[in-house]
PDB file of N, CA and C in Angstrom:
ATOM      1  N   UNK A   1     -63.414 139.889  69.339  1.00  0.00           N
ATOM      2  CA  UNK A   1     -63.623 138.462  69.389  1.00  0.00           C
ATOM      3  C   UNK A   1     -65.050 138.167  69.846  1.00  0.00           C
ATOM      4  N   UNK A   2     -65.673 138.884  71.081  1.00  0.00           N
ATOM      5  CA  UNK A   2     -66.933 138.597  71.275  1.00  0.00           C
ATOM      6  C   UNK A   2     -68.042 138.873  69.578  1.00  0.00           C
ATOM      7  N   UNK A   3     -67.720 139.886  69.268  1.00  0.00           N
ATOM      8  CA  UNK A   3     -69.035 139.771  67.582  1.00  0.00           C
ATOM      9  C   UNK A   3     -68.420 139.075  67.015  1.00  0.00           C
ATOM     10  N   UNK A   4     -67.516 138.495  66.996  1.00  0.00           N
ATOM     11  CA  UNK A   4     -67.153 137.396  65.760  1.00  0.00           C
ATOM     12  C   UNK A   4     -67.859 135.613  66.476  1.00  0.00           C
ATOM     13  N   UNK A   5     -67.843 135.695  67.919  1.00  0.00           N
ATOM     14  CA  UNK A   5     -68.809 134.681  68.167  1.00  0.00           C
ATOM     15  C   UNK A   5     -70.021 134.657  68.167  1.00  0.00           C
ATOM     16  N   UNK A   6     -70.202 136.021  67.655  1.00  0.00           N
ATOM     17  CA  UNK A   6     -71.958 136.238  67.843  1.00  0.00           C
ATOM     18  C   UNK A   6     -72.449 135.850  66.494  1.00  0.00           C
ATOM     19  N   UNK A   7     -71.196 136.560  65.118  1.00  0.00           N
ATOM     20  CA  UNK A   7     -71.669 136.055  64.031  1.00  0.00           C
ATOM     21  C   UNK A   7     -71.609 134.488  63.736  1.00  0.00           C
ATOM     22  N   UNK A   8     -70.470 134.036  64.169  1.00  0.00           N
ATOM     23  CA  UNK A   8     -70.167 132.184  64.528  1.00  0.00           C
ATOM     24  C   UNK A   8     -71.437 131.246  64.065  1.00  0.00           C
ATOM     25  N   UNK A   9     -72.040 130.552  62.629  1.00  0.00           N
ATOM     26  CA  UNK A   9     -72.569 129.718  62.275  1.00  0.00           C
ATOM     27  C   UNK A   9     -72.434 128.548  63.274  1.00  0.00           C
ATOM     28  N   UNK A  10     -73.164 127.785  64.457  1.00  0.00           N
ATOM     29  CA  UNK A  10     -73.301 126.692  64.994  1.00  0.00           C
ATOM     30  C   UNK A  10     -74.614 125.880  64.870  1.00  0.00           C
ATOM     31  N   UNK A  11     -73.985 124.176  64.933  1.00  0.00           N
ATOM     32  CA  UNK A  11     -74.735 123.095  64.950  1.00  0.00           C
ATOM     33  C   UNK A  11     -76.052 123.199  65.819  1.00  0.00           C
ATOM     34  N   UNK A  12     -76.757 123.219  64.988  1.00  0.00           N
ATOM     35  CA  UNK A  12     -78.650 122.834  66.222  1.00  0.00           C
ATOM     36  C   UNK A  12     -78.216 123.914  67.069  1.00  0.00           C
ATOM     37  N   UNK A  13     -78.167 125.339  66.268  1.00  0.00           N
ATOM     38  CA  UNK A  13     -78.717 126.687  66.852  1.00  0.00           C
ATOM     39  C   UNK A  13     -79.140 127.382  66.073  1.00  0.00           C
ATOM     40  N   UNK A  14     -80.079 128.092  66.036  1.00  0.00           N
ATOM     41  CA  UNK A  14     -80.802 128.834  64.741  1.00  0.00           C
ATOM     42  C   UNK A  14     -80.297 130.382  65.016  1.00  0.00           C
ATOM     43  N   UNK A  15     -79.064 131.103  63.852  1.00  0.00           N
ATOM     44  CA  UNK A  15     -78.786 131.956  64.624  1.00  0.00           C
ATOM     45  C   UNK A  15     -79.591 133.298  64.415  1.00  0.00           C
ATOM     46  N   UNK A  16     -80.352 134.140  64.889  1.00  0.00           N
ATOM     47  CA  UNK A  16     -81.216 135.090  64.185  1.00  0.00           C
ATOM     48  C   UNK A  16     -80.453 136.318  63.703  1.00  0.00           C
ATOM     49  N   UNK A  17     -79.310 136.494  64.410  1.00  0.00           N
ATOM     50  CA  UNK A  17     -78.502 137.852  63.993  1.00  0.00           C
ATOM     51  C   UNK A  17     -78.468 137.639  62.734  1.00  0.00           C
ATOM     52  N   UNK A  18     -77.801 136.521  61.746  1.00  0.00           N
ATOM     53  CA  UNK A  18     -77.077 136.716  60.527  1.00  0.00           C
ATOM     54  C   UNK A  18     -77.968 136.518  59.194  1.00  0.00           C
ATOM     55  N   UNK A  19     -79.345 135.673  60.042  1.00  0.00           N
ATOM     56  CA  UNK A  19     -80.628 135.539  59.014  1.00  0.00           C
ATOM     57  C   UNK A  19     -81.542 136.834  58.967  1.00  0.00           C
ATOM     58  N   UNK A  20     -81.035 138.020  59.600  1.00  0.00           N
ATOM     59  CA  UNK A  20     -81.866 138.942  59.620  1.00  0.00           C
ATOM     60  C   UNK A  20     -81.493 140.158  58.406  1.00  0.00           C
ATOM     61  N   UNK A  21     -80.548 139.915  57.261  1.00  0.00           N
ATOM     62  CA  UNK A  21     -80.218 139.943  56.263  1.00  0.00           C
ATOM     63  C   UNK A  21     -79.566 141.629  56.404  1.00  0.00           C
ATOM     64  N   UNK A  22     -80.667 142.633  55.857  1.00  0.00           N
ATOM     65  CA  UNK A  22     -79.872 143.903  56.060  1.00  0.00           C
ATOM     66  C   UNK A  22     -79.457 144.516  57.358  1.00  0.00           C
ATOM     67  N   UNK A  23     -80.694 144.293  57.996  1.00  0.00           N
ATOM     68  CA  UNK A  23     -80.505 144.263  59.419  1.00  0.00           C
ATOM     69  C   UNK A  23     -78.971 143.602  60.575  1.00  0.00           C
ATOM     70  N   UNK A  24     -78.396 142.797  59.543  1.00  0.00           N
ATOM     71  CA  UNK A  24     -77.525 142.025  60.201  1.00  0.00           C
ATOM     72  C   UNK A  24     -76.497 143.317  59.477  1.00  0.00           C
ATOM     73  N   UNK A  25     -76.572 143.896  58.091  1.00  0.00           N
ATOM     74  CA  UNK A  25     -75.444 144.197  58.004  1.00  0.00           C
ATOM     75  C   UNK A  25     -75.024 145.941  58.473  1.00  0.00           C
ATOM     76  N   UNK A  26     -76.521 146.246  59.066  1.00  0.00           N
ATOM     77  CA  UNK A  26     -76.190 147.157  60.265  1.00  0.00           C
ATOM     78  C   UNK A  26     -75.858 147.572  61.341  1.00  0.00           C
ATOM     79  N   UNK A  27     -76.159 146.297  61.739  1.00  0.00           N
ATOM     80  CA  UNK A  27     -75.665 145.708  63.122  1.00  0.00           C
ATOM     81  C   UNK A  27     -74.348 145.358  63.040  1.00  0.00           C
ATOM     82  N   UNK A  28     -73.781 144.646  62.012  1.00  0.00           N
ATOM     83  CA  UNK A  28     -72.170 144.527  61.869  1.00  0.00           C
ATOM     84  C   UNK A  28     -71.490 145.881  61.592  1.00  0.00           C
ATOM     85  N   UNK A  29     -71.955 146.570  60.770  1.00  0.00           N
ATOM     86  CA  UNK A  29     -71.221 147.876  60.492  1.00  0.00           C
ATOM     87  C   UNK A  29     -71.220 148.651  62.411  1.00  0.00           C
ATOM     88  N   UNK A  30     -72.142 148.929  63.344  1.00  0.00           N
ATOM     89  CA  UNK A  30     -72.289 149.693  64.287  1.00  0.00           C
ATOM     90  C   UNK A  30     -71.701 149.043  64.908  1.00  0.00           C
ATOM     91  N   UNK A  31     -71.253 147.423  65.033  1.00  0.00           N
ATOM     92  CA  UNK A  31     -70.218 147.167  65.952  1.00  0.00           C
ATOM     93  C   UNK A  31     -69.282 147.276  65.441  1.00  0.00           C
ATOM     94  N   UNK A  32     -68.782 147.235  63.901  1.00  0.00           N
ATOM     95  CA  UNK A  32     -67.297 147.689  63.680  1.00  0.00           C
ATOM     96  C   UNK A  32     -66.411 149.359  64.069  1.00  0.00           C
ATOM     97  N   UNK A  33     -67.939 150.061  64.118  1.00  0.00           N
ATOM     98  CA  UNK A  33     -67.353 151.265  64.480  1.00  0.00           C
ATOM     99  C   UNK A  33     -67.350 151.547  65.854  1.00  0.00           C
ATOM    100  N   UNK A  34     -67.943 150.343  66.909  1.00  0.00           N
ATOM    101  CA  UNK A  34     -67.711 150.629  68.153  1.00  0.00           C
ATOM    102  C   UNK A  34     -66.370 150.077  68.539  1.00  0.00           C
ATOM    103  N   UNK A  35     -65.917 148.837  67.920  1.00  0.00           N
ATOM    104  CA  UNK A  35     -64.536 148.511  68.454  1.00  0.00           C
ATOM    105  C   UNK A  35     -63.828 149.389  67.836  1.00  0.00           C
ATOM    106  N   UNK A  36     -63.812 149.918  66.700  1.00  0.00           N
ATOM    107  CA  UNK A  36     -62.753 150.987  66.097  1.00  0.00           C
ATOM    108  C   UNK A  36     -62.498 152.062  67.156  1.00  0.00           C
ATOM    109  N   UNK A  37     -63.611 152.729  67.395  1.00  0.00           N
ATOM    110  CA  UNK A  37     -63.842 153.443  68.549  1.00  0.00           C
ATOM    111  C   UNK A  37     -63.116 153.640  69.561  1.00  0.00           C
ATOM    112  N   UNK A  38     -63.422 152.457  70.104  1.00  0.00           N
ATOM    113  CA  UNK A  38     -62.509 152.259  71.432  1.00  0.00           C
ATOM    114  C   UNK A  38     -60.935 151.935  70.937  1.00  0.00           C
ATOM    115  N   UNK A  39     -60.561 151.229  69.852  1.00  0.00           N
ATOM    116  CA  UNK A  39     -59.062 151.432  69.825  1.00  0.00           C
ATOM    117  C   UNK A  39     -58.542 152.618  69.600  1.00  0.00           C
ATOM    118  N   UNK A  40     -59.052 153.384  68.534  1.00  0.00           N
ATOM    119  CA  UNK A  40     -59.008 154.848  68.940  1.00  0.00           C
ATOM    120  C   UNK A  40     -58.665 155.261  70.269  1.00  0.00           C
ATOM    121  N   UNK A  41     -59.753 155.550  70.764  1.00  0.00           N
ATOM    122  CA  UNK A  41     -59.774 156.277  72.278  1.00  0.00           C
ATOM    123  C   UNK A  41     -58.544 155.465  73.110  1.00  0.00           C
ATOM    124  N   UNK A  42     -58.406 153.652  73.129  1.00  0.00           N
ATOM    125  CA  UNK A  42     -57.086 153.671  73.560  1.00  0.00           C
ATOM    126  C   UNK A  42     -55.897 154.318  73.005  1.00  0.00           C
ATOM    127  N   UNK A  43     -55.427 154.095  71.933  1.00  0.00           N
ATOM    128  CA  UNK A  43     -54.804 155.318  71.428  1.00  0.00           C
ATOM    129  C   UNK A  43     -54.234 156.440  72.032  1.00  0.00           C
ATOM    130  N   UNK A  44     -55.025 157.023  71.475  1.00  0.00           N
ATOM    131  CA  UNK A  44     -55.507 159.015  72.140  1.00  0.00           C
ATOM    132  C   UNK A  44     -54.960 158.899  73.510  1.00  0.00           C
ATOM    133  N   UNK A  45     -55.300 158.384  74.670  1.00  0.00           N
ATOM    134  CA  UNK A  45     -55.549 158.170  75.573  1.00  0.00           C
ATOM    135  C   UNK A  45     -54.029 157.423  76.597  1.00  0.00           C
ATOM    136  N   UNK A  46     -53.142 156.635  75.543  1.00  0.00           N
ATOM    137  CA  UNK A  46     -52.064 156.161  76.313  1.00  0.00           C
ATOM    138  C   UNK A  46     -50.893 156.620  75.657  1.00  0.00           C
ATOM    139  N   UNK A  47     -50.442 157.756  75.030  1.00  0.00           N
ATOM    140  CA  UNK A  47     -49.421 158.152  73.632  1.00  0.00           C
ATOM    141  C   UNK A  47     -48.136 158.179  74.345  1.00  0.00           C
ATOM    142  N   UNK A  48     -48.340 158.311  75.790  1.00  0.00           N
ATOM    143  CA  UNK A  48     -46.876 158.501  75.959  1.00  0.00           C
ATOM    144  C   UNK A  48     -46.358 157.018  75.819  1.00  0.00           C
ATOM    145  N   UNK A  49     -46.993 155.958  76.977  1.00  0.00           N
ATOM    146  CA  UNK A  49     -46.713 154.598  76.689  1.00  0.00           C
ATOM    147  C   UNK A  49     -46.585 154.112  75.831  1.00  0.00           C
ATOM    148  N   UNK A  50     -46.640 154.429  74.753  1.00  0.00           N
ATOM    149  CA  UNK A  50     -47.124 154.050  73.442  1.00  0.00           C
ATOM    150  C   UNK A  50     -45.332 154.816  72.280  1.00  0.00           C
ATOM    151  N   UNK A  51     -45.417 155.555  73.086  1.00  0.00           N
ATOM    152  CA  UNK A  51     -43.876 156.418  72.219  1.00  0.00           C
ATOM    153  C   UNK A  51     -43.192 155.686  73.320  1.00  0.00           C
ATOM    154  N   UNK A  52     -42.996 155.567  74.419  1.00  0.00           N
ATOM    155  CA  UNK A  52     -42.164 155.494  74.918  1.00  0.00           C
ATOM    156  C   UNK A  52     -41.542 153.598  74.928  1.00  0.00           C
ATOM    157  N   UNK A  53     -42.691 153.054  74.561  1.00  0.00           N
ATOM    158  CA  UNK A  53     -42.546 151.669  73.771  1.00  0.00           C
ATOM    159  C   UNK A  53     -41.656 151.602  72.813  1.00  0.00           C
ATOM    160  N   UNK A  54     -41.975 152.641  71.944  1.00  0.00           N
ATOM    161  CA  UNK A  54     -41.499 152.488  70.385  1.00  0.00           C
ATOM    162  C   UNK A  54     -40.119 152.752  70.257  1.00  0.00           C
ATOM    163  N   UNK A  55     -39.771 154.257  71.505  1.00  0.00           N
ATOM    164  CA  UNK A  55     -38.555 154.358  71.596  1.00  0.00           C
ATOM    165  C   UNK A  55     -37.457 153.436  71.982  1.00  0.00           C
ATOM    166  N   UNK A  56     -38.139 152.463  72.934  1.00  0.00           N
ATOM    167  CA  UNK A  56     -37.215 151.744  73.505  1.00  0.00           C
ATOM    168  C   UNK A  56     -36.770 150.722  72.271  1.00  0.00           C
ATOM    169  N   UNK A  57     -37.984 150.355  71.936  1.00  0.00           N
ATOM    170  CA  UNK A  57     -37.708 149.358  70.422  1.00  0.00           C
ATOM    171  C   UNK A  57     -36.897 149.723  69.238  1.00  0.00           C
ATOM    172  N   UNK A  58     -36.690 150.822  69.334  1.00  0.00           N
ATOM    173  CA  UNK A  58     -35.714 151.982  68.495  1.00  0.00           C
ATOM    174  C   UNK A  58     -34.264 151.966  68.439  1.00  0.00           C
ATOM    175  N   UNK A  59     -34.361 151.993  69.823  1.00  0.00           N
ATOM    176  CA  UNK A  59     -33.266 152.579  70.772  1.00  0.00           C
ATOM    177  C   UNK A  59     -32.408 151.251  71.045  1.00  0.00           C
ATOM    178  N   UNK A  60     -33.020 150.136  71.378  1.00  0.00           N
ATOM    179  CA  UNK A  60     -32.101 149.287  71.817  1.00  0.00           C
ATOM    180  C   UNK A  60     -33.244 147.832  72.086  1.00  0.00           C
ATOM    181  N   UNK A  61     -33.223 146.694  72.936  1.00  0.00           N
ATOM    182  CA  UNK A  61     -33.524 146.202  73.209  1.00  0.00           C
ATOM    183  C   UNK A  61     -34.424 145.871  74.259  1.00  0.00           C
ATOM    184  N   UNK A  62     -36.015 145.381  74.286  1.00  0.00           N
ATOM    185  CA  UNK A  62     -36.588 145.235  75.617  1.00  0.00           C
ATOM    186  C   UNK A  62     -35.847 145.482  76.979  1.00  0.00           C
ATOM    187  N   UNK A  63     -34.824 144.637  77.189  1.00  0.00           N
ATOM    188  CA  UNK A  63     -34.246 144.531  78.246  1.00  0.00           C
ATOM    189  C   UNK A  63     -33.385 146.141  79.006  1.00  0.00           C
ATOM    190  N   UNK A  64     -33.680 146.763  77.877  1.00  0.00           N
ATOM    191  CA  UNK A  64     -33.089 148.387  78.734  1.00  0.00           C
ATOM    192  C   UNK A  64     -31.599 148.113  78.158  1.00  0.00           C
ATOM    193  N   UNK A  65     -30.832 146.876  77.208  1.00  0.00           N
ATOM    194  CA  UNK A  65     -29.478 147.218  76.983  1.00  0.00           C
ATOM    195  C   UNK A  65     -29.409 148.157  75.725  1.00  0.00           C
ATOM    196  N   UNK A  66     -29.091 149.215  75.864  1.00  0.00           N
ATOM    197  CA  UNK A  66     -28.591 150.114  74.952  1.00  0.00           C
ATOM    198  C   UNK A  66     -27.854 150.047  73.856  1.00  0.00           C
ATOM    199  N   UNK A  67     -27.974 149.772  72.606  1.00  0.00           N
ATOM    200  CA  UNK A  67     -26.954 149.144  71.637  1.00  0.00           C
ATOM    201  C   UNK A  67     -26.573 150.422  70.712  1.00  0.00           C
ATOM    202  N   UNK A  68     -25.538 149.915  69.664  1.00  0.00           N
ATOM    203  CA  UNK A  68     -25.639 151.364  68.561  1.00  0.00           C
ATOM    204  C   UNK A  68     -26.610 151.282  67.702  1.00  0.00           C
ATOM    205  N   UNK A  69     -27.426 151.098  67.601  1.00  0.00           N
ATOM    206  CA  UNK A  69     -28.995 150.408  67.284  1.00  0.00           C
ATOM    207  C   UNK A  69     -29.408 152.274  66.640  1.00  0.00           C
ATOM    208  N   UNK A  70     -30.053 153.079  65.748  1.00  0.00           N
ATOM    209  CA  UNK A  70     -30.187 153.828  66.010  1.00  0.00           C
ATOM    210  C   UNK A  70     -29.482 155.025  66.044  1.00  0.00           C
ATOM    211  N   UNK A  71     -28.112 154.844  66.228  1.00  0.00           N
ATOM    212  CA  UNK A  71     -27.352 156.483  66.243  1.00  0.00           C
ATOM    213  C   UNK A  71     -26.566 156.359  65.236  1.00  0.00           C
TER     214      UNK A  71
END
């Protein structure tokens, strides 16, 4: 959300990022691969939380009630 306000066209502001033509579309590509990046690395980084989410969503309901959901 922050580079999408950076690219953000506004009233009586001259924006230089997006008039800087190729330059802008290097600068957009190196921040797309920095947020990719980091969702990645969150990822990688939380798998059990992340299975153990999915299982529950699997398995039964947020609330921990156990249904035949699954078996």
């Amino acid at each position: 959300m922050f580079y999408a306000s950076l690219y953000m066209e506004r009233k009586d502001q001259f924006n230089y990022i997006t008039k800087s033509r190729m330059l802008f579309q290097q600068y957009a590509v190196d921040n797309y691969v920095k947020v990719e990046t980091a969702r990645l690395a969150y990822i990688r980084l939380n798998q059990k939380e992340l299975r153990k989410e999915r299982s529950d969503i699997l398995l039964g309901d947020s609330a921990g009630n156990k249904s035949s959901s699954g078996q």
